[in-house]
C-alpha atoms as a PDB file:
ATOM      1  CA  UNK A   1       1.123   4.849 -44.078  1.00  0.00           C
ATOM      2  CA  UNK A   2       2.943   6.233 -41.109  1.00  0.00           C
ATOM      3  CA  UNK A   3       5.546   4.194 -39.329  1.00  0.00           C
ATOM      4  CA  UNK A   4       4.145   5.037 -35.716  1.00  0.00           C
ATOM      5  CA  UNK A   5       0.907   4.723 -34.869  1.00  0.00           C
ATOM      6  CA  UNK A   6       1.366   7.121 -31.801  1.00  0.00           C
ATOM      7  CA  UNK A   7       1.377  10.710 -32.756  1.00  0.00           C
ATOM      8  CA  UNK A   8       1.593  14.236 -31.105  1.00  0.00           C
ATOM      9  CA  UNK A   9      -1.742  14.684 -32.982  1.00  0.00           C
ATOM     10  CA  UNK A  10      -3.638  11.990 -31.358  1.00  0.00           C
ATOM     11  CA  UNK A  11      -1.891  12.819 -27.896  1.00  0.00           C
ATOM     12  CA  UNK A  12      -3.251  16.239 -28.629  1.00  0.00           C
ATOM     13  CA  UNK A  13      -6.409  15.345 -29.576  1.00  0.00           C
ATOM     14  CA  UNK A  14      -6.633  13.669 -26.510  1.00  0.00           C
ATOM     15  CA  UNK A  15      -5.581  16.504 -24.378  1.00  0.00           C
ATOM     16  CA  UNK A  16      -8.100  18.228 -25.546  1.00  0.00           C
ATOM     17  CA  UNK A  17     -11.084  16.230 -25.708  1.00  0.00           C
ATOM     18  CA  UNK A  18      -9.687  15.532 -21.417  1.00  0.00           C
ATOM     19  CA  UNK A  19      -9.688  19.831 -21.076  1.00  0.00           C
ATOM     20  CA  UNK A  20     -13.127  19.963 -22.683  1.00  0.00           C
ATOM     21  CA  UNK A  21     -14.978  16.822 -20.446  1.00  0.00           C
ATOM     22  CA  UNK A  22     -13.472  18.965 -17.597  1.00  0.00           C
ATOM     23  CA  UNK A  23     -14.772  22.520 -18.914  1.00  0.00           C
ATOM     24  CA  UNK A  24     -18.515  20.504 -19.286  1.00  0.00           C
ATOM     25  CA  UNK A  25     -18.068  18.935 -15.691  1.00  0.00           C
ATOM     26  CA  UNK A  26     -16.715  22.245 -14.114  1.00  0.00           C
ATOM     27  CA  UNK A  27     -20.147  24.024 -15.729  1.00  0.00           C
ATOM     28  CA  UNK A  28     -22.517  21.330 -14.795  1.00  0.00           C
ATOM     29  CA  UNK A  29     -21.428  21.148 -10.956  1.00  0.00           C
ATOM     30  CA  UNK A  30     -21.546  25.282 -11.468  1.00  0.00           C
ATOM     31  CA  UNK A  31     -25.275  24.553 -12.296  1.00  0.00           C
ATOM     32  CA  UNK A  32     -26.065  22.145  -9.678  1.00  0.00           C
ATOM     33  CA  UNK A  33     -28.662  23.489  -6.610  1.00  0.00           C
ATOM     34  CA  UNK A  34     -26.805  22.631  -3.429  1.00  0.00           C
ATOM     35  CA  UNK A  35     -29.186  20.192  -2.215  1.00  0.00           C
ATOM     36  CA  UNK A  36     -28.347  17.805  -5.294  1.00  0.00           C
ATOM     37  CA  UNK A  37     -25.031  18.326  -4.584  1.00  0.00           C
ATOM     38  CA  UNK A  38     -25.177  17.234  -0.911  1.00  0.00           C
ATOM     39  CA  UNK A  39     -26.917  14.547  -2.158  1.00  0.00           C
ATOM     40  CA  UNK A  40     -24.592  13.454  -4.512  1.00  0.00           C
ATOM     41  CA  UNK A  41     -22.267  13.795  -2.476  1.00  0.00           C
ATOM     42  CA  UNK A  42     -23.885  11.489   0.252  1.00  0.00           C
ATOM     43  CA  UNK A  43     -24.238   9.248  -2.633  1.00  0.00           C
ATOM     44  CA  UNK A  44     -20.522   9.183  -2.909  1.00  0.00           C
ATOM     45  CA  UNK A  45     -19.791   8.255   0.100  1.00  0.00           C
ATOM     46  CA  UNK A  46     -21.755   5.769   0.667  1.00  0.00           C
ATOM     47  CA  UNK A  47     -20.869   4.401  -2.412  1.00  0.00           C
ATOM     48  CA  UNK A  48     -16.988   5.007  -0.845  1.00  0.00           C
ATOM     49  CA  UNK A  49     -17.649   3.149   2.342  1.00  0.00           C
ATOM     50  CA  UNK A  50     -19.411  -0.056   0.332  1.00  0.00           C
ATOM     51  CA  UNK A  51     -16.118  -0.249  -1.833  1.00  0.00           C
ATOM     52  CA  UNK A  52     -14.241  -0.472   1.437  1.00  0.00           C
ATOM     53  CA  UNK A  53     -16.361  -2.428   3.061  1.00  0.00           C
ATOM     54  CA  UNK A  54     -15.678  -4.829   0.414  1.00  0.00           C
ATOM     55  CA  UNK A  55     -12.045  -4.898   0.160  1.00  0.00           C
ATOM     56  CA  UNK A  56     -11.855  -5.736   3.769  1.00  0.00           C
ATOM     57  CA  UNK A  57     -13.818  -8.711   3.136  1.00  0.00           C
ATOM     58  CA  UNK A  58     -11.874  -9.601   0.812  1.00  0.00           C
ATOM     59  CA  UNK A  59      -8.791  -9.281   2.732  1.00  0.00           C
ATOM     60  CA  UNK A  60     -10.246 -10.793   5.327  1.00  0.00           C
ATOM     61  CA  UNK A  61     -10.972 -13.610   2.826  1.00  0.00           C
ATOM     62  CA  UNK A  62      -7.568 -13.784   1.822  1.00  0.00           C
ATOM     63  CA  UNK A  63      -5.868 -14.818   5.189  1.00  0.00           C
ATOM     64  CA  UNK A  64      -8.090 -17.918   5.364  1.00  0.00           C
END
């Protein structure tokens, strides 16, 4: 039974599995037709202005 449950080999083991999500995402945007990118990336942002939409209501919320 080991004494520490946090290892170099599950720290490793993580590093890798974060090197290898980023290898697959790196080859799928490589793969992507620029239209679908544009669109994601519209996506995105509208997706980014919602989210800030929101915390300014909530801010706004907050000084009541």
């Amino acid at each position: 039974m080991h004494a520490n449950s946090y290892t170099c080999h599950g720290t490793g083991m993580f590093l890798m599995g974060a090197v290898a999500g980023m290898a697959a995402g790196a080859a799928l945007s490589a793969t992507m037709t620029p239209s679908s990118a544009r669109h994601l990336k519209r996506t995105a942002n509208k997706a980014a202005r919602r989210v800030n939409e929101a915390i300014d209501h909530l801010a706004d919320a907050m000084d009541m």
